[in-house]
C-alpha atoms as a PDB file:
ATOM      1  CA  UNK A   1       0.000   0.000   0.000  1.00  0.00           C
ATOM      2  CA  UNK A   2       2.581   2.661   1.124  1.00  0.00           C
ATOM      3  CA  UNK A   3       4.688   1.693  -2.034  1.00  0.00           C
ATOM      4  CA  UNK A   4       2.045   3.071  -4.598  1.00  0.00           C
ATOM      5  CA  UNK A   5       1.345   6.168  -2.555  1.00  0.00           C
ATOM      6  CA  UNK A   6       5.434   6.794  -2.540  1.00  0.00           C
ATOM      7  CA  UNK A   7       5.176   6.409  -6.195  1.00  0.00           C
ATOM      8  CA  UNK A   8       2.522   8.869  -6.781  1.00  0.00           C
ATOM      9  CA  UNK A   9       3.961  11.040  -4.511  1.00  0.00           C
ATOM     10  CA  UNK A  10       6.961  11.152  -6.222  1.00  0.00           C
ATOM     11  CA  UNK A  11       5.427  11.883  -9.348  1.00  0.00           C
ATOM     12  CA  UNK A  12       2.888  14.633  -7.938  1.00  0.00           C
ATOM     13  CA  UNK A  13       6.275  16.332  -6.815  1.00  0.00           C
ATOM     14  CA  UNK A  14       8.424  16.865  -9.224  1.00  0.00           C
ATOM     15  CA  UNK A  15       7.219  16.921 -13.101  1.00  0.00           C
ATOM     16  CA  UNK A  16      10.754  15.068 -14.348  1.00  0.00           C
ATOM     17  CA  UNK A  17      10.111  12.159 -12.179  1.00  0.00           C
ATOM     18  CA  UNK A  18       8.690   9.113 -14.180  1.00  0.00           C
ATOM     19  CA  UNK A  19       8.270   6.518 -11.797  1.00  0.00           C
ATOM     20  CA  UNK A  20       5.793   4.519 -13.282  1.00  0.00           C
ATOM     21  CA  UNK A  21       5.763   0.603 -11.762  1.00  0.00           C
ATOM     22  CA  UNK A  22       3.969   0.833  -8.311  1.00  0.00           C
ATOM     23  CA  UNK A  23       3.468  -2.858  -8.052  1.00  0.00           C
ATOM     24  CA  UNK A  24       4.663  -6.573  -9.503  1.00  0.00           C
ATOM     25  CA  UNK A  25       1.061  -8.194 -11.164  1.00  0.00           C
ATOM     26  CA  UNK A  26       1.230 -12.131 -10.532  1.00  0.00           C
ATOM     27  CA  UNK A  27       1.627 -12.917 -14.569  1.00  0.00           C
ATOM     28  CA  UNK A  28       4.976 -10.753 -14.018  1.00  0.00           C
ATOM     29  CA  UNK A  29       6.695 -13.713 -12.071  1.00  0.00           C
ATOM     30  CA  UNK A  30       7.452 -15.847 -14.615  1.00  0.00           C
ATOM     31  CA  UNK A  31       8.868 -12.636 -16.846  1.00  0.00           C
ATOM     32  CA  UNK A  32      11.523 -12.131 -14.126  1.00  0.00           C
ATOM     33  CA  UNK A  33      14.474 -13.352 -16.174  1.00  0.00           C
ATOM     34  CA  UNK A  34      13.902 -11.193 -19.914  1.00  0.00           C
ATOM     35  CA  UNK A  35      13.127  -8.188 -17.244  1.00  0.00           C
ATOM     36  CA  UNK A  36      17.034  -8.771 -15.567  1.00  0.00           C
ATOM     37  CA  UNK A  37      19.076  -5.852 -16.694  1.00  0.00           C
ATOM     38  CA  UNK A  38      22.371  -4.037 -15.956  1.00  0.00           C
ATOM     39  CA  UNK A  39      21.501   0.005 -14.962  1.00  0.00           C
ATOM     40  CA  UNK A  40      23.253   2.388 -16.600  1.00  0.00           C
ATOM     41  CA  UNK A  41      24.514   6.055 -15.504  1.00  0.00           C
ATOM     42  CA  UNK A  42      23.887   6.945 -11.835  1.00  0.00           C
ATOM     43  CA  UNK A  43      22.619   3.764  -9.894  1.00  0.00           C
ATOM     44  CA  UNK A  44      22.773   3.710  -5.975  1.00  0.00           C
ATOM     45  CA  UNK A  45      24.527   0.702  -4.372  1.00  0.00           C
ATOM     46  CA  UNK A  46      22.522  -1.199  -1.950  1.00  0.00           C
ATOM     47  CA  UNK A  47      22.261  -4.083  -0.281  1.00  0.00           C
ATOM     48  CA  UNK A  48      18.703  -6.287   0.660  1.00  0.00           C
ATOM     49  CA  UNK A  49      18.768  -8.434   4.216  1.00  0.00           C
ATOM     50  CA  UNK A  50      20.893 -11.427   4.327  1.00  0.00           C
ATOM     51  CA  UNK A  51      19.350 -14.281   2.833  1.00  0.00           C
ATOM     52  CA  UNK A  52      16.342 -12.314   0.346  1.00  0.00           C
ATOM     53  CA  UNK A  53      16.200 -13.533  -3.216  1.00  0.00           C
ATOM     54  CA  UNK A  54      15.602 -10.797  -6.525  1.00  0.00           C
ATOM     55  CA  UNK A  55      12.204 -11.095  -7.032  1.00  0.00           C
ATOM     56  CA  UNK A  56      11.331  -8.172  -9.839  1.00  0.00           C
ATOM     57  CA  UNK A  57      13.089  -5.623 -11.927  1.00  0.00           C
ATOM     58  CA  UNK A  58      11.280  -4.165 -14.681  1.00  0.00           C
ATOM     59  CA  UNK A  59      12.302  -0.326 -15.944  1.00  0.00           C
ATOM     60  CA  UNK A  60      14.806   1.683 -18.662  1.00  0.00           C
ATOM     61  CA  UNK A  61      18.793   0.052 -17.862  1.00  0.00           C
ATOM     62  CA  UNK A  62      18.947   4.390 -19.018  1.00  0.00           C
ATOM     63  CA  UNK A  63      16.290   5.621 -17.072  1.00  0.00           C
ATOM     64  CA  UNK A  64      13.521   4.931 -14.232  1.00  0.00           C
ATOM     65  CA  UNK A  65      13.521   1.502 -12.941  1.00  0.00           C
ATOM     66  CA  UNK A  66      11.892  -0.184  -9.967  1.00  0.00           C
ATOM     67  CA  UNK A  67      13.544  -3.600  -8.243  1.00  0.00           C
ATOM     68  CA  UNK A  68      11.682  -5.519  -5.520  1.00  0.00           C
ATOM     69  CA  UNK A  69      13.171  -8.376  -3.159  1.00  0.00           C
ATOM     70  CA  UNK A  70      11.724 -10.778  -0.506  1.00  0.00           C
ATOM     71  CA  UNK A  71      12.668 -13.476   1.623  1.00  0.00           C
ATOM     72  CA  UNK A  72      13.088 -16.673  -0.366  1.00  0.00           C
ATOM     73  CA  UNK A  73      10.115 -18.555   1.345  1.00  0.00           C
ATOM     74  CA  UNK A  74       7.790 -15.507   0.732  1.00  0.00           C
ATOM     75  CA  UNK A  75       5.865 -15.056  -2.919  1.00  0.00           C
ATOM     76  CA  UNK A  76       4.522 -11.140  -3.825  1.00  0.00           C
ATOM     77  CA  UNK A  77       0.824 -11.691  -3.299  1.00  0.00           C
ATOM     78  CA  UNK A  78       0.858 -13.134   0.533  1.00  0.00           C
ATOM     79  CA  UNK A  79       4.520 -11.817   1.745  1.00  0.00           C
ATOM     80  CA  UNK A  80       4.581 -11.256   5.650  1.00  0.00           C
ATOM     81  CA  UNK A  81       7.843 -11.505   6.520  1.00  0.00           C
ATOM     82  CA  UNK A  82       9.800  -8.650   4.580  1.00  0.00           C
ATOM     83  CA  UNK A  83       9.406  -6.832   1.466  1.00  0.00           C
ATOM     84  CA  UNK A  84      12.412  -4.064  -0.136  1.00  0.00           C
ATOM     85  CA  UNK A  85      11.926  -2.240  -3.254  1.00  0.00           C
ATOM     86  CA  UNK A  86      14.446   0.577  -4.824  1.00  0.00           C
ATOM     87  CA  UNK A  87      13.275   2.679  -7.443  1.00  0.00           C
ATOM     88  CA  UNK A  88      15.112   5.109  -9.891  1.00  0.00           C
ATOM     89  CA  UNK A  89      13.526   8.643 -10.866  1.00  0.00           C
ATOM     90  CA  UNK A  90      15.056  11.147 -12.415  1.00  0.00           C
ATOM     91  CA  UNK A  91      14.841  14.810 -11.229  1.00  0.00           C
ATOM     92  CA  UNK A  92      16.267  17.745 -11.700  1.00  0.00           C
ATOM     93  CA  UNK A  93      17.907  18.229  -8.042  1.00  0.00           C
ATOM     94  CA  UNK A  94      19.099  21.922  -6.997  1.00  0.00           C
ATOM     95  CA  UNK A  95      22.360  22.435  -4.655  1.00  0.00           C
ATOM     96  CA  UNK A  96      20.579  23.706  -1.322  1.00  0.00           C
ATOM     97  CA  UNK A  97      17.494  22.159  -2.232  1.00  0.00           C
ATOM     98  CA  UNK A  98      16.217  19.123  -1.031  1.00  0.00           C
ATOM     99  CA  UNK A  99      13.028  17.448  -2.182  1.00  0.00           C
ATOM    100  CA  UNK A 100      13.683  14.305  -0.381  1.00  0.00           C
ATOM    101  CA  UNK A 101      12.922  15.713   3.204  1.00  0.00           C
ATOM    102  CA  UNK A 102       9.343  16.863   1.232  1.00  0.00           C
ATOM    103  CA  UNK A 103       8.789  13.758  -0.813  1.00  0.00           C
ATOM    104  CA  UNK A 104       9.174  11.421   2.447  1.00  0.00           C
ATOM    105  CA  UNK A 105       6.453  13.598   4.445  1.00  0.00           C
ATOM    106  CA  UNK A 106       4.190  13.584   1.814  1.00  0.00           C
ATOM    107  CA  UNK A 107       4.569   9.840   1.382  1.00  0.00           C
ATOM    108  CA  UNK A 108       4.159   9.261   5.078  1.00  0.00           C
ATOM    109  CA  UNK A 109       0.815  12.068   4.889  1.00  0.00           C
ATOM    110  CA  UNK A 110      -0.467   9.618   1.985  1.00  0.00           C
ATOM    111  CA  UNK A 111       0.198   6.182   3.979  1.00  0.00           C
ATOM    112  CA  UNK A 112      -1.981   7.935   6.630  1.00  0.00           C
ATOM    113  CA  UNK A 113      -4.699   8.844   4.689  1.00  0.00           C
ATOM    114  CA  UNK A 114      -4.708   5.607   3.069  1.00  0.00           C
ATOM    115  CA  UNK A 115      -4.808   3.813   6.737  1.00  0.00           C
ATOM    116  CA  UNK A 116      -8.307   2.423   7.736  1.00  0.00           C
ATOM    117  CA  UNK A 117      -7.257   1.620  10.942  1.00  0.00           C
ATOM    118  CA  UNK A 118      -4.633   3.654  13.167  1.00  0.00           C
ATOM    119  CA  UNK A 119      -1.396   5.036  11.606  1.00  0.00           C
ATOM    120  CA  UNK A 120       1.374   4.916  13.981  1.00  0.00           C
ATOM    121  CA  UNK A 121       4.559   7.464  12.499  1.00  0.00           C
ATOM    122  CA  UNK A 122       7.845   7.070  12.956  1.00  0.00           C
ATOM    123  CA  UNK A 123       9.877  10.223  13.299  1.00  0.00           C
ATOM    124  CA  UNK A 124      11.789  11.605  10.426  1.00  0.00           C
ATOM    125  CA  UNK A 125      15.451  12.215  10.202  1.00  0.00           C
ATOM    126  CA  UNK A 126      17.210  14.018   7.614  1.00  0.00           C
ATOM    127  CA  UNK A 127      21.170  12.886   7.362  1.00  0.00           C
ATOM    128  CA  UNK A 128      23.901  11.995   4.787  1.00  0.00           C
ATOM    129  CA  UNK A 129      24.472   9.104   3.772  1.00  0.00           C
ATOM    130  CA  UNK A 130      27.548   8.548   2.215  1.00  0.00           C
ATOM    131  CA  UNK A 131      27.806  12.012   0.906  1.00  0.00           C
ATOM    132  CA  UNK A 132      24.032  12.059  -0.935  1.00  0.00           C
ATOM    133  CA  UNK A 133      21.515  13.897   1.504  1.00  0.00           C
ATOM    134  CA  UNK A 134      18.813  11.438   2.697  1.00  0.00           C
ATOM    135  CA  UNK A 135      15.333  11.294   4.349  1.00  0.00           C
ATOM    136  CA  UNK A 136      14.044   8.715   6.363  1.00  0.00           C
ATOM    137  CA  UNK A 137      10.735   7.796   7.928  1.00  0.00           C
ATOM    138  CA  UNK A 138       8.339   4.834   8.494  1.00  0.00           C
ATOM    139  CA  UNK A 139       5.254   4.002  10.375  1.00  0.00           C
ATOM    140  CA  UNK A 140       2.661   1.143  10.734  1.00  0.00           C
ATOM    141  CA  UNK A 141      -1.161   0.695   9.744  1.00  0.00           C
ATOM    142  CA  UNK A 142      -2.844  -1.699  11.865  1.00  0.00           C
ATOM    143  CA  UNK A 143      -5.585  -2.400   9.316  1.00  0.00           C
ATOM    144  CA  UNK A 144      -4.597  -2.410   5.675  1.00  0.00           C
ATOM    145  CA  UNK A 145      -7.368  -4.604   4.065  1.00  0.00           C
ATOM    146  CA  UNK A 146      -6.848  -8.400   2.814  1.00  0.00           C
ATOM    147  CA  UNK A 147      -3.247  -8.229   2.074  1.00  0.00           C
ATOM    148  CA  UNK A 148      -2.356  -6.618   5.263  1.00  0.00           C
ATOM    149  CA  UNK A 149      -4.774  -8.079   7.759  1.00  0.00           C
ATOM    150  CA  UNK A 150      -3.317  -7.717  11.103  1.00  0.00           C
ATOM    151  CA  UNK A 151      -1.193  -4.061   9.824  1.00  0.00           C
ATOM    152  CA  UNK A 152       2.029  -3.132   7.568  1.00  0.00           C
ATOM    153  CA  UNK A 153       4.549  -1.623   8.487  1.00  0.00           C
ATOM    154  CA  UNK A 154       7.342   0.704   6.115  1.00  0.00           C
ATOM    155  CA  UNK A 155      10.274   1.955   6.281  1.00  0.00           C
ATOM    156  CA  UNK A 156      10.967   4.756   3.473  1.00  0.00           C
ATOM    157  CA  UNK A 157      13.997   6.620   2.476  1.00  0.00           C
ATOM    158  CA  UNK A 158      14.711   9.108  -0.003  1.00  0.00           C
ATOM    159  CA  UNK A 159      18.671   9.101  -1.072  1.00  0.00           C
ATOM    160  CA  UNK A 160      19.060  11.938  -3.338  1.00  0.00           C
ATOM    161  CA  UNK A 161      21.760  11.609  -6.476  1.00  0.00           C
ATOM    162  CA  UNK A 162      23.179  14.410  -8.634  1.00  0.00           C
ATOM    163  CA  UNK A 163      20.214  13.544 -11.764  1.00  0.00           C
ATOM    164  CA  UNK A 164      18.233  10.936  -9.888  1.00  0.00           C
ATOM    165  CA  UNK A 165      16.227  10.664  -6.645  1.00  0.00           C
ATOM    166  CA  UNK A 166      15.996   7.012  -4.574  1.00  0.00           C
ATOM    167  CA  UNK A 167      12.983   5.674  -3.849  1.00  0.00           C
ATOM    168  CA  UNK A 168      14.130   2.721  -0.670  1.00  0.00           C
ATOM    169  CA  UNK A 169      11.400   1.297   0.753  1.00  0.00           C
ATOM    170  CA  UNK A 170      11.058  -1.607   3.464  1.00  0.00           C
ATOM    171  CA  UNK A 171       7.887  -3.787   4.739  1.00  0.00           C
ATOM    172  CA  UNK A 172       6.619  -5.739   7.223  1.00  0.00           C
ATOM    173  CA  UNK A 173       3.974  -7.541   7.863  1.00  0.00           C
ATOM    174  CA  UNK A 174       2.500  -9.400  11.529  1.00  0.00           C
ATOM    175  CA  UNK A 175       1.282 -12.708  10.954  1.00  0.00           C
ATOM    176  CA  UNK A 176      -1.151 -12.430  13.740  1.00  0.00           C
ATOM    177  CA  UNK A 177      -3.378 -10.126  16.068  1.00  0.00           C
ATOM    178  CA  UNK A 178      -0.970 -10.103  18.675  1.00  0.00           C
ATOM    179  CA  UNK A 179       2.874 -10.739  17.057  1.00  0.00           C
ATOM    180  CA  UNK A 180       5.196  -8.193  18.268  1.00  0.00           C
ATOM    181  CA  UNK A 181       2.254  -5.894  19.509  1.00  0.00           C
ATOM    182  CA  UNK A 182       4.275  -4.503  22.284  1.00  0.00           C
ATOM    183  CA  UNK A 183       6.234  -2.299  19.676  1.00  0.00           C
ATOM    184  CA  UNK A 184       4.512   0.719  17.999  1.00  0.00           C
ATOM    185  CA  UNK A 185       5.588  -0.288  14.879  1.00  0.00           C
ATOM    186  CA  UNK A 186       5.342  -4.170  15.171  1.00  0.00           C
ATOM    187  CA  UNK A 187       9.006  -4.824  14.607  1.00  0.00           C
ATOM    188  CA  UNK A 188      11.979  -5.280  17.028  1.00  0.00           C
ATOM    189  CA  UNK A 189      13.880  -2.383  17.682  1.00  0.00           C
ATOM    190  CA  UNK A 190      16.988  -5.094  16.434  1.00  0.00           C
ATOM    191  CA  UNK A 191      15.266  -5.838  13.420  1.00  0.00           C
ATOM    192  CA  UNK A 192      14.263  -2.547  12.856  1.00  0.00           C
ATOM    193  CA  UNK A 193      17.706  -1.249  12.896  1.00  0.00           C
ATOM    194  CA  UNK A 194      19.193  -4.012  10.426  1.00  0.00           C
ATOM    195  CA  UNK A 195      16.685  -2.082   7.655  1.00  0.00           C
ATOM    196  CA  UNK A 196      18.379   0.801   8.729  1.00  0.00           C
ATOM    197  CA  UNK A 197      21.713   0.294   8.454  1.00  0.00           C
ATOM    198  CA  UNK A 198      20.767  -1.355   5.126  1.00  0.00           C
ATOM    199  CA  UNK A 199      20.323   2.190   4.026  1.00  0.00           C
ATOM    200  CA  UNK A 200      23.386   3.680   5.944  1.00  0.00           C
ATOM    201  CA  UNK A 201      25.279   1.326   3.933  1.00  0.00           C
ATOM    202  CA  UNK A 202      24.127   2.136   0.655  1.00  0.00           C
ATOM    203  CA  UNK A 203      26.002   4.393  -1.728  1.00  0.00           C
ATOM    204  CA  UNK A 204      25.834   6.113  -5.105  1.00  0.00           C
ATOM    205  CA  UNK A 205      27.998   4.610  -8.127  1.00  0.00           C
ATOM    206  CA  UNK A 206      28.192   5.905 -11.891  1.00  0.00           C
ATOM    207  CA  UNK A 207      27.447   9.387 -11.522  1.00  0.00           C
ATOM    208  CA  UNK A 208      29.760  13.362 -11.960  1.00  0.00           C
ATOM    209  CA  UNK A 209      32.677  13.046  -9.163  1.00  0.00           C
ATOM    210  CA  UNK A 210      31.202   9.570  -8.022  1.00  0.00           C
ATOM    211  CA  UNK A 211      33.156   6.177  -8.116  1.00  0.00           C
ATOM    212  CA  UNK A 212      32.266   3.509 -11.224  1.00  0.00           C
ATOM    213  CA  UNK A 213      29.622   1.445 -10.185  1.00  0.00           C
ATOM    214  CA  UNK A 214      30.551  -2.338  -9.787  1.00  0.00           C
ATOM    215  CA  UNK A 215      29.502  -4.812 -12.747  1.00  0.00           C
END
């Protein structure tokens, strides 16, 4: 749910940004391999949890693509476990200027809209991350229709590039009424900061003054 409001967020924002794959449709799956391709130009280096298998990639290796992973016992229409998706948008980014602090509250405003039940937010922090200015928030639905019965929970970051804006987003699902509902968010405070520092990690490749991305 909170993916497809980040992606037409992102596209409400900022009229160079052509994000256009919000989702992976079933029929999809068994396109994986002809969808497989090498980026091109400025790409952001990033890692998914331990263990998670590529799941989607569908885009322009030039231009705006979206890539999805989840944990290798989980399939895209029932996940509950974990869910990471990076998407590439280009946008016209100013010195001084940053639309990622703006983009992440208005995907966080949407996610709460969006919520049928109660919308717990995590608090946003603006850093740097690597050198490329970031922002980073999250929160947790508790009802979020079939998919989502018992909640979702994200965790969304915004890693600006010197042509492209970073779309990372992580997801979590309870399997029950009651898993984990001592936390806010539904997720351990250890888990929760391995999808972190997933993000601290990453780092932009390809791009002006940046280092040649790995092939």
């Amino acid at each position: 749910m909170m993916k497809k409001i980040a992606a037409l967020v992102l596209r409400a924002l900022t009229l160079t940004l052509t994000l256009t794959i919000t989702a992976m449709p079933a029929a999809h799956a068994a396109l994986l391999e002809g969808n497989v391709f090498q980026p091109n130009g400025e790409n952001l280096i990033i890692q998914p949890p331990s263990g998670w298998r590529l799941a989607y990639m569908n885009g322009d290796p030039n231009g705006d693509y979206v890539v999805e992973f989840l944990p290798q016992n989980e399939s895209h229409d029932s996940w509950r476990e974990g869910y990471m998706s990076v998407q590439r948008g280009a946008a016209s980014v100013s010195p001084g200027v940053h639309m990622s602090t703006q983009i992440v509250q208005r995907v966080l405003q949407g996610a709460q809209n969006g919520c049928a039940g109660h919308f717990t937010a995590m608090k946003q922090k603006d850093s740097m991350t690597n050198g490329a200015y970031t922002s980073i928030s999250g929160g947790f639905c508790d009802r979020y229709g079939a998919a989502a019965p018992f909640g979702e929970g994200s965790l969304v970051a915004v890693i600006e590039g010197t042509r492209n804006l970073f779309l990372v987003q992580f997801g979590w699902r309870p399997s029950t009424p009651n898993e984990l509902n001592g936390y806010p968010l539904r997720i351990t405070p250890q888990r929760l900061q391995v999808l972190l520092d997933q993000i601290n990690r990453a780092m932009l490749c390809g791009g002006a003054d940046q280092l040649s991305c790995p092939r």
